[in-house]
Protein backbone atom coordinates (compact mmCIF):
# COMPACT_ATOMS: atom_id res chain seq x y z
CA UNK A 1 51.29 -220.57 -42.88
CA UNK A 2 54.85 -219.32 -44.52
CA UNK A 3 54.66 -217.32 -47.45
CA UNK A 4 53.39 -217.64 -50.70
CA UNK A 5 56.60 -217.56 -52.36
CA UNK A 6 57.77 -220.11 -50.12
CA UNK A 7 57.08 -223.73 -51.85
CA UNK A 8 59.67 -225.77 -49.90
CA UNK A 9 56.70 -228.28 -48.41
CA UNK A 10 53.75 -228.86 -47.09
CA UNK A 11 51.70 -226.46 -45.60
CA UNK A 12 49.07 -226.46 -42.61
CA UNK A 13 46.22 -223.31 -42.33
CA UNK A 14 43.29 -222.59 -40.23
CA UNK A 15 41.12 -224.79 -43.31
CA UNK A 16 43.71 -227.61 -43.47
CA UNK A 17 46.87 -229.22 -45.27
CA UNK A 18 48.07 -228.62 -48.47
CA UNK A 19 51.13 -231.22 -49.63
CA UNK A 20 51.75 -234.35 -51.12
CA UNK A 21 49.20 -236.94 -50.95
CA UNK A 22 48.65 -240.64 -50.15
CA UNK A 23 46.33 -243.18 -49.29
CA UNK A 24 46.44 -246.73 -48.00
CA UNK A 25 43.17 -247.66 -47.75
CA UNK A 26 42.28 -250.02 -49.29
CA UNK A 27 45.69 -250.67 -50.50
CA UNK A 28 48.31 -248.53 -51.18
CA UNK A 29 48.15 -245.30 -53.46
CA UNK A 30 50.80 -243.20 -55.24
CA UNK A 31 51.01 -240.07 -53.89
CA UNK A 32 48.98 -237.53 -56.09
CA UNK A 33 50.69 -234.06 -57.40
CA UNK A 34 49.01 -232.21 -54.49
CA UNK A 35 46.44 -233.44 -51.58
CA UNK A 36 44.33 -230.94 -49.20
CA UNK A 37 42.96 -232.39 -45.98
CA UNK A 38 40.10 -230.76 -43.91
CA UNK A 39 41.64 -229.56 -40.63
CA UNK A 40 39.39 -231.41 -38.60
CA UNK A 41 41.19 -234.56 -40.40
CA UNK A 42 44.46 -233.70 -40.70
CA UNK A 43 47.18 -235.47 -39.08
CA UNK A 44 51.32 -234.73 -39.35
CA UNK A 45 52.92 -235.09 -42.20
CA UNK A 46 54.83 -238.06 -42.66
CA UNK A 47 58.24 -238.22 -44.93
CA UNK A 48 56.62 -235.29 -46.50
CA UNK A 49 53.11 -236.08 -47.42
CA UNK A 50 50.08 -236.62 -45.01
CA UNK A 51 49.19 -240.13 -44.79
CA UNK A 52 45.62 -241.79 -45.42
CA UNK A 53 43.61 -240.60 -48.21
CA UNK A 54 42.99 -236.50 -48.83
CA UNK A 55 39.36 -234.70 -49.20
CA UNK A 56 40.87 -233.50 -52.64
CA UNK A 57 43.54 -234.86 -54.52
CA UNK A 58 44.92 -233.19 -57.38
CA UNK A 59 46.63 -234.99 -60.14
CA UNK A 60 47.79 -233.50 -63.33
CA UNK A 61 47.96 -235.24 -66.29
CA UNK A 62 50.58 -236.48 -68.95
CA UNK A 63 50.38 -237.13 -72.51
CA UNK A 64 51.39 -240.75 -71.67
CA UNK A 65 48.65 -241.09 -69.46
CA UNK A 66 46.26 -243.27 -71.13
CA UNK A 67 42.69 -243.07 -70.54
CA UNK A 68 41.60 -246.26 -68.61
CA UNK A 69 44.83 -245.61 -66.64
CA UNK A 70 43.61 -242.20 -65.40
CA UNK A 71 40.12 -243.74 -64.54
CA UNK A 72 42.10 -246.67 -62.86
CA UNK A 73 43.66 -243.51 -60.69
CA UNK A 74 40.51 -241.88 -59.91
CA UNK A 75 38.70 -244.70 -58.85
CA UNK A 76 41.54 -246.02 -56.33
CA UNK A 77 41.05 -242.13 -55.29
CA UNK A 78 37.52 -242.48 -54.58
CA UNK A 79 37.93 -245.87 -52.88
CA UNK A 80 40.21 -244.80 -50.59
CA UNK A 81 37.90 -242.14 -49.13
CA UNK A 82 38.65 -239.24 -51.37
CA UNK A 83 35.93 -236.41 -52.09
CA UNK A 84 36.82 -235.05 -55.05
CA UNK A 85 39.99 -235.72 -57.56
CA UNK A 86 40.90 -232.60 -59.74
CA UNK A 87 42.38 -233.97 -63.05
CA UNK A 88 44.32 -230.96 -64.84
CA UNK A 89 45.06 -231.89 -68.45
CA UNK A 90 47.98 -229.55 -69.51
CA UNK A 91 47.11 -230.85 -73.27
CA UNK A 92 43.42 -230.56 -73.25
CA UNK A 93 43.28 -226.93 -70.92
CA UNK A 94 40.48 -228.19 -68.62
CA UNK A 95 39.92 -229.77 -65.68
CA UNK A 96 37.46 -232.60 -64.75
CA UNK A 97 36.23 -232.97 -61.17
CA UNK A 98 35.47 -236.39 -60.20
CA UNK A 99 32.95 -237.22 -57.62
CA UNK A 100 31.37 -240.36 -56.37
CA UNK A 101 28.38 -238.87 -58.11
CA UNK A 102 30.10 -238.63 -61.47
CA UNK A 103 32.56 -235.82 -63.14
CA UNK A 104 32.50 -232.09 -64.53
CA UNK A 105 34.95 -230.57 -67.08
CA UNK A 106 35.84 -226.96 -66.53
CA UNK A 107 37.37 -225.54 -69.30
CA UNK A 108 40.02 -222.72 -69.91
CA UNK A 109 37.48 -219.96 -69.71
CA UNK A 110 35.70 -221.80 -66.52
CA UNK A 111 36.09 -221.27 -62.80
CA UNK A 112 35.85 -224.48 -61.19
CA UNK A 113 34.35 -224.20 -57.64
CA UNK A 114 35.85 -226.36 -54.78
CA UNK A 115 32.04 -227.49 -53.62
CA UNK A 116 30.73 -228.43 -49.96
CA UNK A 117 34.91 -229.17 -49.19
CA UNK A 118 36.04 -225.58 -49.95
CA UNK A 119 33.37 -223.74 -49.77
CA UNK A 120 33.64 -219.66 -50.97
CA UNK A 121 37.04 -221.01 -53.45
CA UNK A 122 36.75 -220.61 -57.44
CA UNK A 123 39.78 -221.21 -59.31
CA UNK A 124 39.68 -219.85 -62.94
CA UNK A 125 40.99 -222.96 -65.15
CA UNK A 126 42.79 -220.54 -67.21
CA UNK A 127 45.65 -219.32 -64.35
CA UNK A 128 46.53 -223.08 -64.16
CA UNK A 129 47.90 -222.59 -67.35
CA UNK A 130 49.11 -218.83 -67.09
């Protein structure tokens, strides 16, 4: 793994891959703002991004992004195979975590955990916004 200064790409560790994400399955998927992918599935990157459908895609949010389009998003997520889809909402300060089961929101003065896919990570919501 190259530094953490170094933000040039993706990046493969002993866990997984960290880069730009997208899915085909069913049909195609924009890539999301960030994608990790279990080692044990992770294939080479292509043009940049990993192809087929991430354990955790992260997508942040705009204030154009209207609300049945961001469901739209996680759904196709989901669909495709993804575990878990971390909205961050710059406006709002939190962060929902969407499951098949349903969703969480985590807000500036949460830690988020990365569940049964990253197991031992916590992210405090507020240094996404530091």
């Amino acid at each position: 793994m190259s530094t953490a200064g170094d933000t040039s790409g993706p990046k493969t560790g002993s866990r997984g891959h960290v880069g730009k994400a997208g899915a085909v399955f069913p049909r195609p998927v924009s890539r999301a703002r960030v994608g990790f992918t279990r080692a044990e599935r992770a294939t080479a990157p292509t043009r940049g991004f990993v192809p087929g459908a991430p354990d955790v895609a992260v997508e942040v949010l705009s204030p154009d992004d209207r609300p049945g389009y961001v469901r739209e998003r996680v759904a196709e997520w989901l669909e495709a195979g993804t575990q878990a889809v971390w909205g961050v909402d710059p406006r709002k300060r939190n962060v929902t975590v969407h499951e098949a089961g349903g969703a969480s929101v985590y807000g500036e003065q949460d830690r988020f955990p990365g569940g049964v896919l990253l197991p031992g990570f916590e992210l405090p919501v507020h240094d996404l916004f530091a």
